[in-house]
N, C-alpha and C. Protein backbone atom coordinates (compact mmCIF):
# COMPACT_ATOMS: atom_id res chain seq x y z
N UNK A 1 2.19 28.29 2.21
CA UNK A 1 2.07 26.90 1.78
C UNK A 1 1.22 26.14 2.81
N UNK A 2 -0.25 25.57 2.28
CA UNK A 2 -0.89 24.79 3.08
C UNK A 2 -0.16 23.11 3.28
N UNK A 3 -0.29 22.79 4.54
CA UNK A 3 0.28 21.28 5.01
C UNK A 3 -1.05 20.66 5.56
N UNK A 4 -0.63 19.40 5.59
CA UNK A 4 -1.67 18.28 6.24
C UNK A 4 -0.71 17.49 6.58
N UNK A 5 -1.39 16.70 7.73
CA UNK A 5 -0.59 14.56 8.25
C UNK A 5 -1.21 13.78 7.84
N UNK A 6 -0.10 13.09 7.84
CA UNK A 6 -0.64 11.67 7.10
C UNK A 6 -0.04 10.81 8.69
N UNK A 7 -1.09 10.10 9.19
CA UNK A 7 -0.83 9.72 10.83
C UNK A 7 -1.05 8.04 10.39
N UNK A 8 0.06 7.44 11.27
CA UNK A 8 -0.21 6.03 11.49
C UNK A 8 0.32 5.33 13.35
N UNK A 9 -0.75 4.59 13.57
CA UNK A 9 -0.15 3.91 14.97
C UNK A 9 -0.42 2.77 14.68
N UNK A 10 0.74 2.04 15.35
CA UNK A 10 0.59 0.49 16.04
C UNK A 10 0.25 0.38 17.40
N UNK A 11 0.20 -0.93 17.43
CA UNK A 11 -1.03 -1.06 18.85
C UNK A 11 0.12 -2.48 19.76
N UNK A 12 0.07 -2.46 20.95
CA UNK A 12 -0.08 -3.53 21.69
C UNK A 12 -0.74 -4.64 21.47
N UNK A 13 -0.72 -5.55 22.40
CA UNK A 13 -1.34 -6.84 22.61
C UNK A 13 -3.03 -6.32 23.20
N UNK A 14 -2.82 -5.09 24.07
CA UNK A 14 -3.81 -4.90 24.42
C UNK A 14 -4.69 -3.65 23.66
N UNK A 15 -4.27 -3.48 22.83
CA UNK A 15 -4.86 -2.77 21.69
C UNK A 15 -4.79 -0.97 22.61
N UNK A 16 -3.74 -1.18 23.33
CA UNK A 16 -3.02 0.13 23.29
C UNK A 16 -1.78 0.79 22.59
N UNK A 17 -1.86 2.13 21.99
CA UNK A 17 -1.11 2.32 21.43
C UNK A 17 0.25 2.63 21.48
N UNK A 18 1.11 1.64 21.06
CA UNK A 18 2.81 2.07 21.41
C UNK A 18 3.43 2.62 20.18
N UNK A 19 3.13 3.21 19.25
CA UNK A 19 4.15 4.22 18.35
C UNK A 19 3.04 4.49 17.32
N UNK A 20 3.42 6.24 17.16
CA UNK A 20 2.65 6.93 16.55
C UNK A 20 3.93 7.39 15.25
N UNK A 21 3.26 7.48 14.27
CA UNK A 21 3.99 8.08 13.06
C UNK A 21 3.30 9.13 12.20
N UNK A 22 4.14 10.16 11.88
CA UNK A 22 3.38 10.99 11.48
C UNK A 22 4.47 12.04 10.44
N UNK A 23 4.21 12.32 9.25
CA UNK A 23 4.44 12.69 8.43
C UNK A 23 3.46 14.12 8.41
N UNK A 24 4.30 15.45 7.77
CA UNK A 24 3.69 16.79 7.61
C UNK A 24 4.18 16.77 6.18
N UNK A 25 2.88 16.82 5.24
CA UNK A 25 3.45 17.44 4.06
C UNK A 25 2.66 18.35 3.32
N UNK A 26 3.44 18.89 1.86
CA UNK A 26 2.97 20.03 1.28
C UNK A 26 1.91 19.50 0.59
N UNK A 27 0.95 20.62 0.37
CA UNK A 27 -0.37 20.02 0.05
C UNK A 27 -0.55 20.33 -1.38
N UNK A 28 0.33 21.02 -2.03
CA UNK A 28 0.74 20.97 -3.60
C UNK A 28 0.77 20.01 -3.87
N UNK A 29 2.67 19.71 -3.29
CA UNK A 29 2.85 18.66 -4.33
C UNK A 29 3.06 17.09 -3.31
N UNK A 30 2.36 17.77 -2.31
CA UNK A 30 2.54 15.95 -1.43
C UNK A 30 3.89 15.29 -0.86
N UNK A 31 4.82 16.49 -0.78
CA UNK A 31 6.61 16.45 -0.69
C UNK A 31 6.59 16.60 0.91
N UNK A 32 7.08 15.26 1.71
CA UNK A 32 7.03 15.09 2.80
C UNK A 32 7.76 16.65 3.40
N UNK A 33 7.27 17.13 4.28
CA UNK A 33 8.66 18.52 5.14
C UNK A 33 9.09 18.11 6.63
N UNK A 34 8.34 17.05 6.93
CA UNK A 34 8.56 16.98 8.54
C UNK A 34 8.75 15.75 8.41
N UNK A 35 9.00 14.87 9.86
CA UNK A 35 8.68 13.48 9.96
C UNK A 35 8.93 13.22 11.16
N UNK A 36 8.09 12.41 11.82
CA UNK A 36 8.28 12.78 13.88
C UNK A 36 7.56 11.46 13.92
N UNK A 37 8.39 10.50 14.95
CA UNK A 37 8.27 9.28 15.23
C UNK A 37 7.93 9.22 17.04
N UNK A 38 7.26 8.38 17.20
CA UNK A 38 7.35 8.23 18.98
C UNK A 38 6.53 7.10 19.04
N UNK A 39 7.26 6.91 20.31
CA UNK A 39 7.30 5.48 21.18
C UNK A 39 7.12 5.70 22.12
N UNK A 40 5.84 4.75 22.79
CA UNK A 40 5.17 5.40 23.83
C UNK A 40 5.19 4.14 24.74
N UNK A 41 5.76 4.80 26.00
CA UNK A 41 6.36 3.89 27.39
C UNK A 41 5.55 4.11 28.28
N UNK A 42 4.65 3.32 28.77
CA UNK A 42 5.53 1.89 28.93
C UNK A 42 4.57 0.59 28.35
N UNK A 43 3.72 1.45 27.19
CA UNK A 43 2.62 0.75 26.73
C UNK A 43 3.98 -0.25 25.20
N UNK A 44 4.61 0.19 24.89
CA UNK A 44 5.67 -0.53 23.93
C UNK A 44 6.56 -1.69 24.68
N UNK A 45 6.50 -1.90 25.73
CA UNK A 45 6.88 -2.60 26.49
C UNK A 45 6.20 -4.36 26.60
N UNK A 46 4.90 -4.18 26.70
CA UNK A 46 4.03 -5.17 26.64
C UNK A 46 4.25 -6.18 25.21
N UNK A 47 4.72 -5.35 23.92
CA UNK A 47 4.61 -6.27 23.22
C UNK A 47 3.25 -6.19 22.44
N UNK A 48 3.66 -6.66 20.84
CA UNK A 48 2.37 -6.54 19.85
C UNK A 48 2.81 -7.49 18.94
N UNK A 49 1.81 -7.25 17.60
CA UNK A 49 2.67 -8.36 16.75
C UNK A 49 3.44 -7.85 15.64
N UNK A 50 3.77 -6.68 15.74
CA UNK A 50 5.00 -5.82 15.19
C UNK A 50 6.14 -5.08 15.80
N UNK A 51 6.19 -5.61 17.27
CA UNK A 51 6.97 -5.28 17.91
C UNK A 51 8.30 -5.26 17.74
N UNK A 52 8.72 -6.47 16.68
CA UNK A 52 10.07 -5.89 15.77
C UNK A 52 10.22 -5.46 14.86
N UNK A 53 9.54 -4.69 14.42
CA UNK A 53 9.60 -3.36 13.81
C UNK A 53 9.65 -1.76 14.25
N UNK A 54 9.90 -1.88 15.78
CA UNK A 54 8.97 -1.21 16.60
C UNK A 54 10.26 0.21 16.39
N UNK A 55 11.87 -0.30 16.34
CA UNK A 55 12.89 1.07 15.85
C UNK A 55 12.63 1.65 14.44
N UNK A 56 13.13 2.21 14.31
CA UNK A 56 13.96 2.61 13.54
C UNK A 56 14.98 2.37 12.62
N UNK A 57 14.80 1.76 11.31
CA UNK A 57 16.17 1.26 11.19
C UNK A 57 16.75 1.94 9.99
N UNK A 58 17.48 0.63 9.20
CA UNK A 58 17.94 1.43 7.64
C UNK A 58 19.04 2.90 8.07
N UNK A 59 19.61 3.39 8.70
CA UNK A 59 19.97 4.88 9.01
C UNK A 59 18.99 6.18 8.94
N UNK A 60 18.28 5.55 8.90
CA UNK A 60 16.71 6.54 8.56
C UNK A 60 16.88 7.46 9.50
N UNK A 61 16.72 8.85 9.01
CA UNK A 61 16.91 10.02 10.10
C UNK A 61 15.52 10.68 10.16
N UNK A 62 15.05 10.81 11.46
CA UNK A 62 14.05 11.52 11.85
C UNK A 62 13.98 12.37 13.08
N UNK A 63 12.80 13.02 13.42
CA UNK A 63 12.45 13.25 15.01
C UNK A 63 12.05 11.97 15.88
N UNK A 64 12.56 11.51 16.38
CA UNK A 64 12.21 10.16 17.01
C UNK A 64 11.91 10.71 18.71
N UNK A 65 10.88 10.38 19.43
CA UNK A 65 10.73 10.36 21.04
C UNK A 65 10.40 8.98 21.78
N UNK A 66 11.45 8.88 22.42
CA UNK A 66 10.41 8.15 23.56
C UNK A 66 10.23 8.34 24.86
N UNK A 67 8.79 8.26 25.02
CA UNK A 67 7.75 9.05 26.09
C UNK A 67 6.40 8.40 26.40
N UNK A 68 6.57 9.23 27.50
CA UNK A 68 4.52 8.84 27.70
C UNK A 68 3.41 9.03 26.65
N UNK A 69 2.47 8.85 26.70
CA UNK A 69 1.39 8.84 26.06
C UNK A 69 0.89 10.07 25.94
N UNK A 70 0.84 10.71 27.20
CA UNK A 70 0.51 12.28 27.64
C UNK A 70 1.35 13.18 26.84
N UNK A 71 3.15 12.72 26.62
CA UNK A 71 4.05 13.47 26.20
C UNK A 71 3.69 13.44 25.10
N UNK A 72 3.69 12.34 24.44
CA UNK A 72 3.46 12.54 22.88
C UNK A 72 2.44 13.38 22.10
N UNK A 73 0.89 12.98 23.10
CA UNK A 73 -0.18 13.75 22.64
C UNK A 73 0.51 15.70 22.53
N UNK A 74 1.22 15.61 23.64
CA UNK A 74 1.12 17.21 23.88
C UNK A 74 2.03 17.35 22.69
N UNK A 75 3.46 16.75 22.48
CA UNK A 75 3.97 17.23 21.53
C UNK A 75 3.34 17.02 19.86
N UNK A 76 2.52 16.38 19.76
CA UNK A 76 2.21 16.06 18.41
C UNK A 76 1.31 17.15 18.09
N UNK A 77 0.47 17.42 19.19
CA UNK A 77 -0.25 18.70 19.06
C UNK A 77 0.45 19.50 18.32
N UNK A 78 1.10 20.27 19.19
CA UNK A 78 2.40 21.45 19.07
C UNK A 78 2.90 21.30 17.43
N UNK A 79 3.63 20.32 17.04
CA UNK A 79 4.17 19.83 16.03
C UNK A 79 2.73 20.39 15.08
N UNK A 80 1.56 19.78 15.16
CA UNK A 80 0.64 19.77 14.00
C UNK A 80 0.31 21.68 13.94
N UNK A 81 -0.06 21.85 15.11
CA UNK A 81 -0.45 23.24 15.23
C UNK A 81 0.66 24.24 15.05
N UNK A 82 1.88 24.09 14.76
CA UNK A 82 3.08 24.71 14.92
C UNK A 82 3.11 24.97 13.11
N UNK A 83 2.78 23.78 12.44
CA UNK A 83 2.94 23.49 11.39
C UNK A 83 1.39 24.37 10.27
N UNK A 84 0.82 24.71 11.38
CA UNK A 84 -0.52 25.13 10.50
C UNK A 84 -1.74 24.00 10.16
N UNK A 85 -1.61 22.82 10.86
CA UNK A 85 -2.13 21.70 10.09
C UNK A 85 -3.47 21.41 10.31
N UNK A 86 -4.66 21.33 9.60
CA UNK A 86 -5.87 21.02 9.92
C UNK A 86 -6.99 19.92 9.80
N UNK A 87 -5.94 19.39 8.68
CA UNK A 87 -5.82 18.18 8.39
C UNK A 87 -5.07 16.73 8.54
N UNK A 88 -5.42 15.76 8.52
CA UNK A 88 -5.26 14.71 8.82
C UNK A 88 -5.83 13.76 8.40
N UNK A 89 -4.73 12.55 7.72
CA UNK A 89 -5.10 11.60 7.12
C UNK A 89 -4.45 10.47 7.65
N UNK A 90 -5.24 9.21 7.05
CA UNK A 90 -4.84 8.11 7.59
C UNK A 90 -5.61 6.59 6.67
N UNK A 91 -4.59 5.84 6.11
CA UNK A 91 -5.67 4.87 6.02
C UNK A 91 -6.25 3.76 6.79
N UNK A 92 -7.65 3.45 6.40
CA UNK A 92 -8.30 3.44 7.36
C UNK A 92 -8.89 3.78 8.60
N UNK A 93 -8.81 5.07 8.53
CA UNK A 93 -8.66 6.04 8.82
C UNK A 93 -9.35 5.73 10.62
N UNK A 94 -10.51 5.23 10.40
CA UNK A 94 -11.69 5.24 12.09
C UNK A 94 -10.30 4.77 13.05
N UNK A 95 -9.84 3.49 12.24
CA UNK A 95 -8.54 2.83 13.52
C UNK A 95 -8.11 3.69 13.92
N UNK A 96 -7.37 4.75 13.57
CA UNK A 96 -6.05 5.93 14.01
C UNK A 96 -7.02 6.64 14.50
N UNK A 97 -7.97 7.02 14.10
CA UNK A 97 -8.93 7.81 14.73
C UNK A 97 -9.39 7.65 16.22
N UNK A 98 -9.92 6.15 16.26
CA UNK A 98 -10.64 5.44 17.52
C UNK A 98 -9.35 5.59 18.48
N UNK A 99 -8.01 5.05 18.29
CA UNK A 99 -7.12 4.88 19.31
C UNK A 99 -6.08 6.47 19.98
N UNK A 100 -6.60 7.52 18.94
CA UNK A 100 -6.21 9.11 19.23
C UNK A 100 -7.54 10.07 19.20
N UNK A 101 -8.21 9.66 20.50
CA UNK A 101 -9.45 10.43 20.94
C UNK A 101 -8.67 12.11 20.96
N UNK A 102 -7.51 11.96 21.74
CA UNK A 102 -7.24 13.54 22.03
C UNK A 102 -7.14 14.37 20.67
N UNK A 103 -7.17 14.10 19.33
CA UNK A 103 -6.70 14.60 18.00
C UNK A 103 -8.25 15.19 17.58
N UNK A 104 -9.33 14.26 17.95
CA UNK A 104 -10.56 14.16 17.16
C UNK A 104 -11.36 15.32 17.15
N UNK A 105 -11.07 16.17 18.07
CA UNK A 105 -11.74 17.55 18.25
C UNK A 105 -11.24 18.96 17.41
N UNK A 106 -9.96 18.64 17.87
CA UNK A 106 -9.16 19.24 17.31
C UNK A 106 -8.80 19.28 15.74
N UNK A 107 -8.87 18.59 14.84
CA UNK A 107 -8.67 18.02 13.73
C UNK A 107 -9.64 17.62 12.64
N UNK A 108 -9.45 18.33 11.10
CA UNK A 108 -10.49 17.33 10.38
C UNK A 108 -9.71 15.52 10.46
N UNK A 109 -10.31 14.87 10.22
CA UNK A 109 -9.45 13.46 9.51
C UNK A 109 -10.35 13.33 8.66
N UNK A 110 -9.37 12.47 7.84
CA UNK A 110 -9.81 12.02 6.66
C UNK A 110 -9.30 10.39 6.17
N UNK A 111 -10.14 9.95 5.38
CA UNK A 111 -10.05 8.56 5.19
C UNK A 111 -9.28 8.14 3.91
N UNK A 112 -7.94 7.87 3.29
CA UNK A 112 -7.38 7.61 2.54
C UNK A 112 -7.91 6.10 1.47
N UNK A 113 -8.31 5.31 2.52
CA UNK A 113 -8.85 4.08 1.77
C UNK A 113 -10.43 4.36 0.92
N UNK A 114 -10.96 5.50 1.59
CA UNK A 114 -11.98 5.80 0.95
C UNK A 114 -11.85 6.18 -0.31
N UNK A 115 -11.39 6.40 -1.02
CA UNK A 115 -10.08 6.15 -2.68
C UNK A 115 -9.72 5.58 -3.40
N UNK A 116 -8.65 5.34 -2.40
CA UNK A 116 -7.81 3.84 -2.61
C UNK A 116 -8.74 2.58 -2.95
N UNK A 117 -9.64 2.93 -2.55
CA UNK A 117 -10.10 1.12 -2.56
C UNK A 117 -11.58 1.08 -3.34
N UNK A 118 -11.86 2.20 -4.15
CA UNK A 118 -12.74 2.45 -5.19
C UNK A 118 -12.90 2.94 -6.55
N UNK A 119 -13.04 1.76 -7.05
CA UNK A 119 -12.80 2.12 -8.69
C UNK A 119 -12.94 3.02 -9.08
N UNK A 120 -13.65 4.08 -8.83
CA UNK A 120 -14.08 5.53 -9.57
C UNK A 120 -12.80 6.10 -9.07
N UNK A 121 -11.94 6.56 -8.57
CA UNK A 121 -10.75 7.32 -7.56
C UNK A 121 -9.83 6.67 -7.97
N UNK A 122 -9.46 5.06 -8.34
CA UNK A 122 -8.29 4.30 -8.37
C UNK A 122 -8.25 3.87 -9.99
N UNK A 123 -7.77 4.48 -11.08
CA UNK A 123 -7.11 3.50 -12.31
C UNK A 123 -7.03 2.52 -12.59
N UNK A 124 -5.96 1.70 -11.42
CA UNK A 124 -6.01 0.70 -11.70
C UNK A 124 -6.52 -0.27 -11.00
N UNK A 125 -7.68 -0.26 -10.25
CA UNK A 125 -8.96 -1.62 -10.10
C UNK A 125 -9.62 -2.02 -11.10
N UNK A 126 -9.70 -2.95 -11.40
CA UNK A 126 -9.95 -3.97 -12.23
C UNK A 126 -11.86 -4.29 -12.01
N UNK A 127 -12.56 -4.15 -12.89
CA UNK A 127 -13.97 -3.78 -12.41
C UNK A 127 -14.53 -5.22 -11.90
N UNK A 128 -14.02 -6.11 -12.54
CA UNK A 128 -14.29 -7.54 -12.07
C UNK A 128 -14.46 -7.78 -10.56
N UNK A 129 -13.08 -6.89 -9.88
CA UNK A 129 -12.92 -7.60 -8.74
C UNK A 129 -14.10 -6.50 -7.73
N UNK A 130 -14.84 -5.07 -7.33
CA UNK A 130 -15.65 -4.84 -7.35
C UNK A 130 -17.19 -5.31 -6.77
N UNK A 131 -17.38 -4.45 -5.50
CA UNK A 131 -19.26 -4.90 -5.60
C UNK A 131 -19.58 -3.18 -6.62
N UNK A 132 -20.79 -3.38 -6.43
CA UNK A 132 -22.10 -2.45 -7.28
C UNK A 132 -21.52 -0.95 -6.74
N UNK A 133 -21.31 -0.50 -5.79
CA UNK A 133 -20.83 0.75 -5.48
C UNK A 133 -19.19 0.91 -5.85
N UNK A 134 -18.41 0.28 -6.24
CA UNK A 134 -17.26 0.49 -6.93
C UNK A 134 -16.03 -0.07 -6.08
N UNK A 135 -16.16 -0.64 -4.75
CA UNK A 135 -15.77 -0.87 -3.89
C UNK A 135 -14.75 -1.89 -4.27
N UNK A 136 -13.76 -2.46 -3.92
CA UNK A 136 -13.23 -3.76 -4.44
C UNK A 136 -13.63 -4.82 -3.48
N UNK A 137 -13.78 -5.64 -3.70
CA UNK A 137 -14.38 -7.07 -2.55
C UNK A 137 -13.70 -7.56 -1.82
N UNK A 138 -12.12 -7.57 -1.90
CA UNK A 138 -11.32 -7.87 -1.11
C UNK A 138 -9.76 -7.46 -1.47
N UNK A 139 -8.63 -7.40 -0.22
CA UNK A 139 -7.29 -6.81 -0.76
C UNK A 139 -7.00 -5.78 -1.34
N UNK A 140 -8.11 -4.71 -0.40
CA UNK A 140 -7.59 -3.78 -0.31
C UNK A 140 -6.92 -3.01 1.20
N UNK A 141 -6.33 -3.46 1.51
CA UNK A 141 -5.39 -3.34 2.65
C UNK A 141 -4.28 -2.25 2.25
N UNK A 142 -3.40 -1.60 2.89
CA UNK A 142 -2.56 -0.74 2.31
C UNK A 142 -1.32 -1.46 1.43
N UNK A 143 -0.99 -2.80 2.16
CA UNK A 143 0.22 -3.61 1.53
C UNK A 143 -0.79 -3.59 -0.27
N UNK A 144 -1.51 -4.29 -0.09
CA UNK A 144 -2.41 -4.56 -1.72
C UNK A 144 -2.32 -3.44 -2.47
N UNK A 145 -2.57 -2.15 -1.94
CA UNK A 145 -3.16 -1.36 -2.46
C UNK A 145 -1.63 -0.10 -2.68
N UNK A 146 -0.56 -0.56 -2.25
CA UNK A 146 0.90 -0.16 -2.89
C UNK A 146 0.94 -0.88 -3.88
N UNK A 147 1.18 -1.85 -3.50
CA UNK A 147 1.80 -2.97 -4.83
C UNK A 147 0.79 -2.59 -6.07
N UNK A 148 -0.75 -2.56 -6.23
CA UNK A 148 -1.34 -1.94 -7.43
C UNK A 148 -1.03 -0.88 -7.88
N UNK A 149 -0.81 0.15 -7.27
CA UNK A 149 -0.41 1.49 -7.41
C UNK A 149 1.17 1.56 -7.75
N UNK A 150 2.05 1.13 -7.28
CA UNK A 150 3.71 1.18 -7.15
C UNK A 150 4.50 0.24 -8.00
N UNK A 151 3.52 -1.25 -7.63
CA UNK A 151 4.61 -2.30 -8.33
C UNK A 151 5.58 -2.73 -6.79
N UNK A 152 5.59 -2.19 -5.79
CA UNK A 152 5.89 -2.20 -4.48
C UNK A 152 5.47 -3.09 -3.53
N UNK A 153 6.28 -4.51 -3.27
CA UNK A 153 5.94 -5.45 -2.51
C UNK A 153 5.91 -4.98 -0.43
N UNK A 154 5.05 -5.21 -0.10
CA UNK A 154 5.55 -5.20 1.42
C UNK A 154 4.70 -3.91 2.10
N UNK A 155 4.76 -4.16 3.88
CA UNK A 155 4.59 -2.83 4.56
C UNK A 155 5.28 -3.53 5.18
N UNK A 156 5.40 -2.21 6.09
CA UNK A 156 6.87 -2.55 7.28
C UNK A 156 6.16 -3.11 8.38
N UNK A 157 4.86 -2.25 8.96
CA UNK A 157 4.21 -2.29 10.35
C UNK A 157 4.76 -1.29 11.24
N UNK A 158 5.28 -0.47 10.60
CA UNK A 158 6.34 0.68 11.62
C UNK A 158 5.38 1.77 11.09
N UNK A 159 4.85 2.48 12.14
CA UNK A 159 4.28 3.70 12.27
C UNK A 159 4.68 4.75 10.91
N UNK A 160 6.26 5.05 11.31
CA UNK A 160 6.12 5.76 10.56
C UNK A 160 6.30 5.75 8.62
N UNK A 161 7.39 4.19 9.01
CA UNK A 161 7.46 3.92 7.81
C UNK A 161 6.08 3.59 7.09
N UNK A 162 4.86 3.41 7.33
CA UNK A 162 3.84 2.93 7.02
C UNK A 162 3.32 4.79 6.60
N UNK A 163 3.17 5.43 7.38
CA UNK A 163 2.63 6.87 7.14
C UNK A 163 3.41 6.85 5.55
N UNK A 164 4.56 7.44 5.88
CA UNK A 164 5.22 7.72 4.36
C UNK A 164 4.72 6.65 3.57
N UNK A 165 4.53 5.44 3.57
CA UNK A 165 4.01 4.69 2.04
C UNK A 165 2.74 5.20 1.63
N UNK A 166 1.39 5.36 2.95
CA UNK A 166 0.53 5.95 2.56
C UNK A 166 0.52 7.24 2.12
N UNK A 167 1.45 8.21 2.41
CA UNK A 167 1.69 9.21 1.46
C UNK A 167 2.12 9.02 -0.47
N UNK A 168 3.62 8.39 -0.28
CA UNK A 168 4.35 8.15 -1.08
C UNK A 168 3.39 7.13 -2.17
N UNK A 169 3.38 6.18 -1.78
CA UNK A 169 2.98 5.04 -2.73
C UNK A 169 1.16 4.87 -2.58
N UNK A 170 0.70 5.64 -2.39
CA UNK A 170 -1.01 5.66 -2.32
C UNK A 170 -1.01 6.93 -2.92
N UNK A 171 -0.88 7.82 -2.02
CA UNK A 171 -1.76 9.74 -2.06
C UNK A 171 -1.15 9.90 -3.38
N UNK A 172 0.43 10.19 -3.53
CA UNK A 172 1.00 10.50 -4.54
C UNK A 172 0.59 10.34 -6.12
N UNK A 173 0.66 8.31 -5.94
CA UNK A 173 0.07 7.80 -7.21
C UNK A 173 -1.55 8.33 -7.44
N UNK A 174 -2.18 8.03 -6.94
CA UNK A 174 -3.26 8.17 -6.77
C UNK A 174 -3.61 9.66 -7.77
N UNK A 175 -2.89 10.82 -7.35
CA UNK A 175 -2.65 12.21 -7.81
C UNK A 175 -4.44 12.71 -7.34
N UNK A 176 -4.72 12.93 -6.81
CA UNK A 176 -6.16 13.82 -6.38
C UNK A 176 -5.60 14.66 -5.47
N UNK A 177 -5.75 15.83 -5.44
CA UNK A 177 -6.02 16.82 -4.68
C UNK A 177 -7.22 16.41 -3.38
N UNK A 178 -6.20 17.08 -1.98
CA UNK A 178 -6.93 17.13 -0.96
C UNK A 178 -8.43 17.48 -0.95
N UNK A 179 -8.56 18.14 -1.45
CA UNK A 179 -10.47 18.31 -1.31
C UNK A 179 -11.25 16.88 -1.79
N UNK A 180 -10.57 16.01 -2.42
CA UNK A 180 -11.16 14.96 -3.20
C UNK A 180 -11.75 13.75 -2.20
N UNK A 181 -10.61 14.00 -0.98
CA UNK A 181 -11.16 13.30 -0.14
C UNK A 181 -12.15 13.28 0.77
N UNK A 182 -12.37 12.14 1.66
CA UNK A 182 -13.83 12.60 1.80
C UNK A 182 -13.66 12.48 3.44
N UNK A 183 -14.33 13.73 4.28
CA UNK A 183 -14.40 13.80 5.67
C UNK A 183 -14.95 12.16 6.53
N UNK A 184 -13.70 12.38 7.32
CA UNK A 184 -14.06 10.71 8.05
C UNK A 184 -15.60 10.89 9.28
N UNK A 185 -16.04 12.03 9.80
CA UNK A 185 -16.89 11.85 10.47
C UNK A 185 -17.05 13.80 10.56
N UNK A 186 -17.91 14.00 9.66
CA UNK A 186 -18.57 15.66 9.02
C UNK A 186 -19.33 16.14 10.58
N UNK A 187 -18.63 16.98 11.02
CA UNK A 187 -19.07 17.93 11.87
C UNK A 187 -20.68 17.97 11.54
N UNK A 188 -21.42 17.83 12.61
CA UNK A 188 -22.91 18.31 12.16
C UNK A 188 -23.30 19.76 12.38
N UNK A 189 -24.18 20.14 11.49
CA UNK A 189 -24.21 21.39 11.33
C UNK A 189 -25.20 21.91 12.26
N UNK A 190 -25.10 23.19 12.78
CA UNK A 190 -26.16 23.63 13.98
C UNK A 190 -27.42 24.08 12.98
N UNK A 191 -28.78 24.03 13.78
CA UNK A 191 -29.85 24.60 13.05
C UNK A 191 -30.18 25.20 13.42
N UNK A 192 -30.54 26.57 13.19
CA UNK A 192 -30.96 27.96 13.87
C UNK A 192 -32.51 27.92 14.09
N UNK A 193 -32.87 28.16 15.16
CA UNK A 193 -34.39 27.66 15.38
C UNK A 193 -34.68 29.32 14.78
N UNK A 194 -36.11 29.27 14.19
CA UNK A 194 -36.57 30.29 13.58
C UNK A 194 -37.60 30.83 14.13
């Protein structure tokens, strides 16, 4: 059974990252198997503007850490590579991207809003709202872009609860198969001098 992540972080005041969320699921049928939360000290400390959101709540059971920055990278590794994973998603994908340099080598990513937020890929956009490439013009954010898809008011701002909606209430509805998506930054190809 092939897996992929679906990765989300929040950020500090100083646009460092204090909690990573990350969801492993089946690439059939999109059925979460893992779920590993962390909180990263002593950058969660400073404060953001989701900082109360920053536990855990509801009785929600997961892998939860809190650790360094260093710790987490190493274990998330482990976790992804443990898991077979080569993939990686995220919406909006460059953000999660830009603020987890150590992933970027290692990893395809991929861009979830690149989808989500284009009429040809999404049902229900409305062609009105739309520029010329299929794009929607505005509100498409992940909160917007549940509620079209779900009927589902809200995001949390919690790492991980945010991963699972972009699984659950985006990828799911959505129904495309992983190949559909489109590489966030395509390896360039070598040219064999002749």
């Amino acid at each position: 059974m092939e897996k992929f992540a679906v990765i989300d972080t929040e950020t500090n005041w100083l646009d460092e990252v204090m909690s990573i969320g990350i969801v492993i699921a089946n690439s059939d049928t999109f059925d979460a198997c893992e779920l590993k939360y962390y909180i990263i000290c002593p950058e969660c400390f400073l404060g953001g503007m989701f900082s109360n959101t920053l536990r855990i709540k509801f009785g929600f059971k997961c892998k939860q850490m809190e650790c360094t920055r260093k710790e987490a990278i190493y274990d998330l590794i482990k976790l992804l590579k443990t898991n077979n994973v080569t993939k990686i998603f995220a919406y909006n994908a460059t953000f999660d991207y830009r603020h987890l340099p150590e992933l970027q080598s290692l990893f395809t990513w991929y861009d979830i809003m690149r989808l989500a937020a284009y009429k040809q890929y999404n049902p229900k956009i409305n062609e009105a709202d739309c520029y010329a490439t299929g794009r929607l013009k505005r509100d498409y954010g992940v909160e917007n872009i549940k509620k079209l898809l779900t009927g589902l008011n809200g995001e949390y701002h919690n790492a991980l609860y945010d991963a699972l909606d972009e699984l659950n209430c985006i990828m799911k509805p959505l129904g495309h198969k992983l190949d559909k998506y489109i590489e966030l930054y395509p390896k360039k190809q070598k040219v064999k001098n002749r």
